[in-house]
Protein backbone atom coordinates (compact mmCIF):
# COMPACT_ATOMS: atom_id res chain seq x y z
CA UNK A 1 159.98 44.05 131.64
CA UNK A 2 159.31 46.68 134.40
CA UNK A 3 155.63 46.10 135.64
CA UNK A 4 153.79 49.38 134.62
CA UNK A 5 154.85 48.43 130.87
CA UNK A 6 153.08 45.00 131.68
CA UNK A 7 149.83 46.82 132.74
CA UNK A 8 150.04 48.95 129.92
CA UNK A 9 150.28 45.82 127.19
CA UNK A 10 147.72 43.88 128.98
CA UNK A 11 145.33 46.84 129.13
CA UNK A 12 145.65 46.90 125.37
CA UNK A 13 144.19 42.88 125.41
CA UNK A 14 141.56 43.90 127.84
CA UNK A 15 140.30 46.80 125.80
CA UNK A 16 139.86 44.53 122.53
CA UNK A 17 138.31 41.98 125.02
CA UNK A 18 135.81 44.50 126.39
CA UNK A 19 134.54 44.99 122.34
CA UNK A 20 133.99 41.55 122.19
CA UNK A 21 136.91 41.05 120.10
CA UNK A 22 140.46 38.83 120.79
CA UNK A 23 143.89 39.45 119.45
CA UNK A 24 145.85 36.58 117.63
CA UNK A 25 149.23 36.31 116.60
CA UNK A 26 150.41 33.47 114.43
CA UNK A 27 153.79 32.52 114.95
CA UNK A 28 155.62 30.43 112.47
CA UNK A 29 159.13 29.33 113.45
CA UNK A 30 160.49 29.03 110.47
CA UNK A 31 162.74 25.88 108.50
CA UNK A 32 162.24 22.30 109.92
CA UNK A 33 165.10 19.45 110.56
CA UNK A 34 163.85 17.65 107.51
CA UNK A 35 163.77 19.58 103.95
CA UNK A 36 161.69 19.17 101.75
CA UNK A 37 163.08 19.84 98.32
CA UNK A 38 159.68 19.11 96.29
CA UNK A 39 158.52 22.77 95.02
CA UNK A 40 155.42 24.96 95.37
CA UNK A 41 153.83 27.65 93.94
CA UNK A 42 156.00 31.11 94.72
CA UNK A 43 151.83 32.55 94.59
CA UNK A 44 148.69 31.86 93.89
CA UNK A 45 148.57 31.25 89.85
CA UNK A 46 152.44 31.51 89.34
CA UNK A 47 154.28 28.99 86.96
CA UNK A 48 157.50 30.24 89.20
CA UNK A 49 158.07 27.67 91.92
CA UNK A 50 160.46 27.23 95.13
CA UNK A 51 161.15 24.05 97.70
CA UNK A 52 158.35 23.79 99.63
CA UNK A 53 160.35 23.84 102.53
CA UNK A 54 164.37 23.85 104.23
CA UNK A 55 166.28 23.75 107.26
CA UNK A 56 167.84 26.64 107.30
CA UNK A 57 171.05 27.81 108.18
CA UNK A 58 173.59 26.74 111.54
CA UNK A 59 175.52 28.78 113.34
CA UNK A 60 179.04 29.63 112.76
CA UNK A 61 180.32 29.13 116.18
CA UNK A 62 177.52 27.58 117.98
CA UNK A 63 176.67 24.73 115.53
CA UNK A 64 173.27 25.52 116.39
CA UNK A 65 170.91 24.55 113.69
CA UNK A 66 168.59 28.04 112.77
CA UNK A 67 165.26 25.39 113.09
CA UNK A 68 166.10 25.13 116.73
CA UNK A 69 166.84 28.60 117.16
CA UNK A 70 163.34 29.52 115.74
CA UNK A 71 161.35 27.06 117.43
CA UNK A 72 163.05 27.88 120.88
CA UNK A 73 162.44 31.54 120.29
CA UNK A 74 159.09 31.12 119.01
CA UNK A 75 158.04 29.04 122.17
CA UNK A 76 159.46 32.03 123.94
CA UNK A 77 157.60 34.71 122.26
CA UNK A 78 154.88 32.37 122.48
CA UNK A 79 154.35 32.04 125.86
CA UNK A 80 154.93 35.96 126.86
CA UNK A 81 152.50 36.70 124.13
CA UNK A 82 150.05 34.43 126.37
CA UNK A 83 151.00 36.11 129.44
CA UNK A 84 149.53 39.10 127.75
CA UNK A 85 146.37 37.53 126.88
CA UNK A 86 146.60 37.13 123.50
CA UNK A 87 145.55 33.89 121.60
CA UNK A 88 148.16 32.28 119.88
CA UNK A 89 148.65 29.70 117.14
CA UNK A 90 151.85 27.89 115.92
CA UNK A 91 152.51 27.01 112.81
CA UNK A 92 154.74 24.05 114.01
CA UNK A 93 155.69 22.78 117.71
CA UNK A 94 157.92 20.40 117.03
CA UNK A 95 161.49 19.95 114.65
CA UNK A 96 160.02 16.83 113.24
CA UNK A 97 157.32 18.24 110.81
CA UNK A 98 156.82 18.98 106.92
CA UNK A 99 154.59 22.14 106.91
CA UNK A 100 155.53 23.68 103.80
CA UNK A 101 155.28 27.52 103.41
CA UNK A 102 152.31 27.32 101.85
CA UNK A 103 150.92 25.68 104.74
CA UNK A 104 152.22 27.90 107.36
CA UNK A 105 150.62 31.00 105.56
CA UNK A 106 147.29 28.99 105.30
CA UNK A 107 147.17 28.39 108.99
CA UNK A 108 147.04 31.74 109.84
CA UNK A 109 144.60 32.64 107.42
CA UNK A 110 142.51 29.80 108.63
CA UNK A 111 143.04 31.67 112.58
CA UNK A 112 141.90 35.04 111.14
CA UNK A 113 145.70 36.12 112.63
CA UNK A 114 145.70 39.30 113.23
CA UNK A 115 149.45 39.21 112.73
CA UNK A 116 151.45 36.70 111.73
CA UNK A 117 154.95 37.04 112.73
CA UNK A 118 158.00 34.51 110.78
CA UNK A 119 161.02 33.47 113.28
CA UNK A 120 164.07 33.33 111.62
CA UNK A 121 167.81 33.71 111.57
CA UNK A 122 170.08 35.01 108.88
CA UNK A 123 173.10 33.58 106.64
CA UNK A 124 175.68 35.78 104.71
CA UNK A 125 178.92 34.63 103.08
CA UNK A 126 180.66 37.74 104.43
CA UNK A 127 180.69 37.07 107.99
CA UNK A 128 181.17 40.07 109.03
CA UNK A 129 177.71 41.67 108.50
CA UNK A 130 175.25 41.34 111.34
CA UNK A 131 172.06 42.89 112.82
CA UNK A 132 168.47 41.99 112.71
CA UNK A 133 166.54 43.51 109.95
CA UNK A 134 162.14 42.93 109.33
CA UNK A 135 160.74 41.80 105.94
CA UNK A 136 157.26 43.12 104.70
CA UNK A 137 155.49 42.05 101.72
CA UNK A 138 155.22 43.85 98.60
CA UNK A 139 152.51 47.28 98.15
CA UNK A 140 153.17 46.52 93.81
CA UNK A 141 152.14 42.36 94.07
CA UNK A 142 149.08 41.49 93.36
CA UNK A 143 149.31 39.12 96.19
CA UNK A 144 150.16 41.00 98.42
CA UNK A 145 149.14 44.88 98.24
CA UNK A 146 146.05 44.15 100.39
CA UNK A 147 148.13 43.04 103.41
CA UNK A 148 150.86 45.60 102.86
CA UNK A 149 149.98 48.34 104.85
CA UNK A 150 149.09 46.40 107.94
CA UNK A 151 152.35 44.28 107.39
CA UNK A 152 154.68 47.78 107.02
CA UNK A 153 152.82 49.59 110.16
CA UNK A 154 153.48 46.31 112.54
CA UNK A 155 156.72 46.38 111.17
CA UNK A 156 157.82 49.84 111.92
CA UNK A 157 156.72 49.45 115.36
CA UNK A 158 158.39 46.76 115.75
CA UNK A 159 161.78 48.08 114.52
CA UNK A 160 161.40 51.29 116.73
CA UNK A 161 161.04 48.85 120.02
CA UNK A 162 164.05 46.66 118.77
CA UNK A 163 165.75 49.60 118.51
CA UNK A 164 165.16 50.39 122.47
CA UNK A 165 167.88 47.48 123.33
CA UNK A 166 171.34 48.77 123.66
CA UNK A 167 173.90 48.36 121.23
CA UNK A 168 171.68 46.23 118.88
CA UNK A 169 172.28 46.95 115.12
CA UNK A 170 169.31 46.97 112.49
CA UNK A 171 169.64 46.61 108.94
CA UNK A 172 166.30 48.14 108.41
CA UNK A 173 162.95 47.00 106.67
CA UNK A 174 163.25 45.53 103.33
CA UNK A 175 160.22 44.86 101.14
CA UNK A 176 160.12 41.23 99.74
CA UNK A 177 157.98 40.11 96.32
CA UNK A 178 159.68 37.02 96.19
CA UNK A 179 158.40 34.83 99.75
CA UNK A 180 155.98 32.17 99.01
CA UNK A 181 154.63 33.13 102.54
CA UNK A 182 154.13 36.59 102.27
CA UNK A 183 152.36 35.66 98.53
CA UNK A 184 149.58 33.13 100.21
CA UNK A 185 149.22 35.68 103.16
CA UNK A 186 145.70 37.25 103.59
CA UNK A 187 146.62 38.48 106.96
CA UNK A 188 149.17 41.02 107.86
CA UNK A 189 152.50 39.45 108.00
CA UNK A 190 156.49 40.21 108.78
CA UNK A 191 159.70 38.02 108.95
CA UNK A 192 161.91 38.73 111.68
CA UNK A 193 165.51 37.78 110.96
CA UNK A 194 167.20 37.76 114.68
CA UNK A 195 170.73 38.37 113.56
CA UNK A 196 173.35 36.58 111.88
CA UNK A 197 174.22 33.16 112.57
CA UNK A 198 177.14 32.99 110.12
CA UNK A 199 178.80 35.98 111.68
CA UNK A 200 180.65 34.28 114.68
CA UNK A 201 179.81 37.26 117.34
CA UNK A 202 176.47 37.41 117.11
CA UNK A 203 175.62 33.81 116.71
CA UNK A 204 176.85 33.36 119.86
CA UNK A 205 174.57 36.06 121.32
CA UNK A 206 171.96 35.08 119.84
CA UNK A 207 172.43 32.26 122.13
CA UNK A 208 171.89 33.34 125.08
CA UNK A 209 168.84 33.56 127.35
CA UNK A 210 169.49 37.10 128.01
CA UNK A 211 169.83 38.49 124.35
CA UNK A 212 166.18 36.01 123.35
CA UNK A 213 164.29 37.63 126.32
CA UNK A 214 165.13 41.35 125.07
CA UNK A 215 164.43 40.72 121.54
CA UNK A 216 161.63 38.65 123.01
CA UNK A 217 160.40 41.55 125.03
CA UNK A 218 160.51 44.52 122.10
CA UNK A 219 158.82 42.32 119.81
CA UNK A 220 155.66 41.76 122.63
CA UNK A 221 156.24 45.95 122.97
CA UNK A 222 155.92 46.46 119.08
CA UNK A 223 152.91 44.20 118.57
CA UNK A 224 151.09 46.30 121.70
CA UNK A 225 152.50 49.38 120.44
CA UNK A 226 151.01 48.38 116.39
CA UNK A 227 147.41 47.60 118.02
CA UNK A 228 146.94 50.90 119.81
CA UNK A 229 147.23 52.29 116.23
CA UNK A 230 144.55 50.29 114.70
């Protein structure tokens, strides 16, 4: 990242800092090696329930598993987002956990998150579709209608930065009613689906260091850019 757009993003910290306040992002690297198959409540009060947690999908050429892909992004994003000077909280350091999705969403309403932002990779059975695409919570649920406009304004920043790197593709923002951790959310909350690990192409970019850091870096832009609007 050239250094005046550092300055600018850590100005951003300072000037929450000088209010007494702190910025913190939850990340939750989504999946785990281990599933767990046992099933949850979809939301608060719902007789609809899902597997508390999976593993997620593996890449088509890479045989990368998508739990290491999010976990080695996440630590990524992590530690940029500290360079910045915000606080951060994981929802899981390690592949050998069983934090269900319930759980994740509960840790960063315990933080007080001011954004909570889901690592993940995507899976089609037509393997040709690729690009990274942001999921926002419902404004019709219940659940989720109090979070939604947060959610939807961090998202659209977000998706303008990722749009900055060359040649990326975006499938757009979709709205989600169905995500048992968008439905226990009280704090403004996206999913960020990298790419396409079962398309062959960009599985294999999404391996690479270089590819990471610029996702990596638009995502740190969009969170700085979705705090100067608050």
């Amino acid at each position: 990242m050239h250094s005046k757009r550092r300055i600018v993003l850590s100005t951003i910290v300072m000037l929450f800092a000088t209010l007494g306040l702190s910025l913190t992002i939850c990340i939750d690297p989504g999946h785990q090696k281990e599933a767990d198959f046992t099933h949850e409540q979809i939301a608060p009060g719902s007789e609809t329930t899902k597997a508390r947690v999976s593993t997620g999908t593996r890449g088509s050429s890479t045989g990368i598993p998508e739990y290491v892909f999010n976990l080695e992004f996440s630590f990524m994003l992590r530690d940029r987002l500290l360079e910045e000077g915000y606080d951060v909280v994981m929802t899981r350091e390690s592949h050998e956990v069983n934090v269900s999705n319930i759980e994740r969403a509960e840790i960063a309403n315990e933080a007080k998150a001011d954004l909570c932002v889901r690592i993940h990779a995507n899976y089609s059975s037509d393997s040709s579709l690729k690009g990274f695409m942001l999921l926002v919570p419902s404004s019709s649920s219940v659940h989720t209608a109090p979070i939604y406009e947060e959610s939807r304004k961090a998202a659209e920043k977000i998706h303008a930065s990722l749009l900055q790197i060359s040649g990326i593709e975006s499938l757009g923002i979709r709205v989600r009613d169905d995500m048992t951790g968008f439905n226990w959310s009280k704090v403004p909350v996206i999913i960020f689906e990298a790419g396409y690990m079962s398309n062959p192409e960009e599985d294999v970019l999404l391996s690479t260091q270089d590819y990471r850091e610029k996702l990596v870096e638009a995502l740190v832009t969009g969170i700085a850019d979705y705090f100067l609007t608050k």
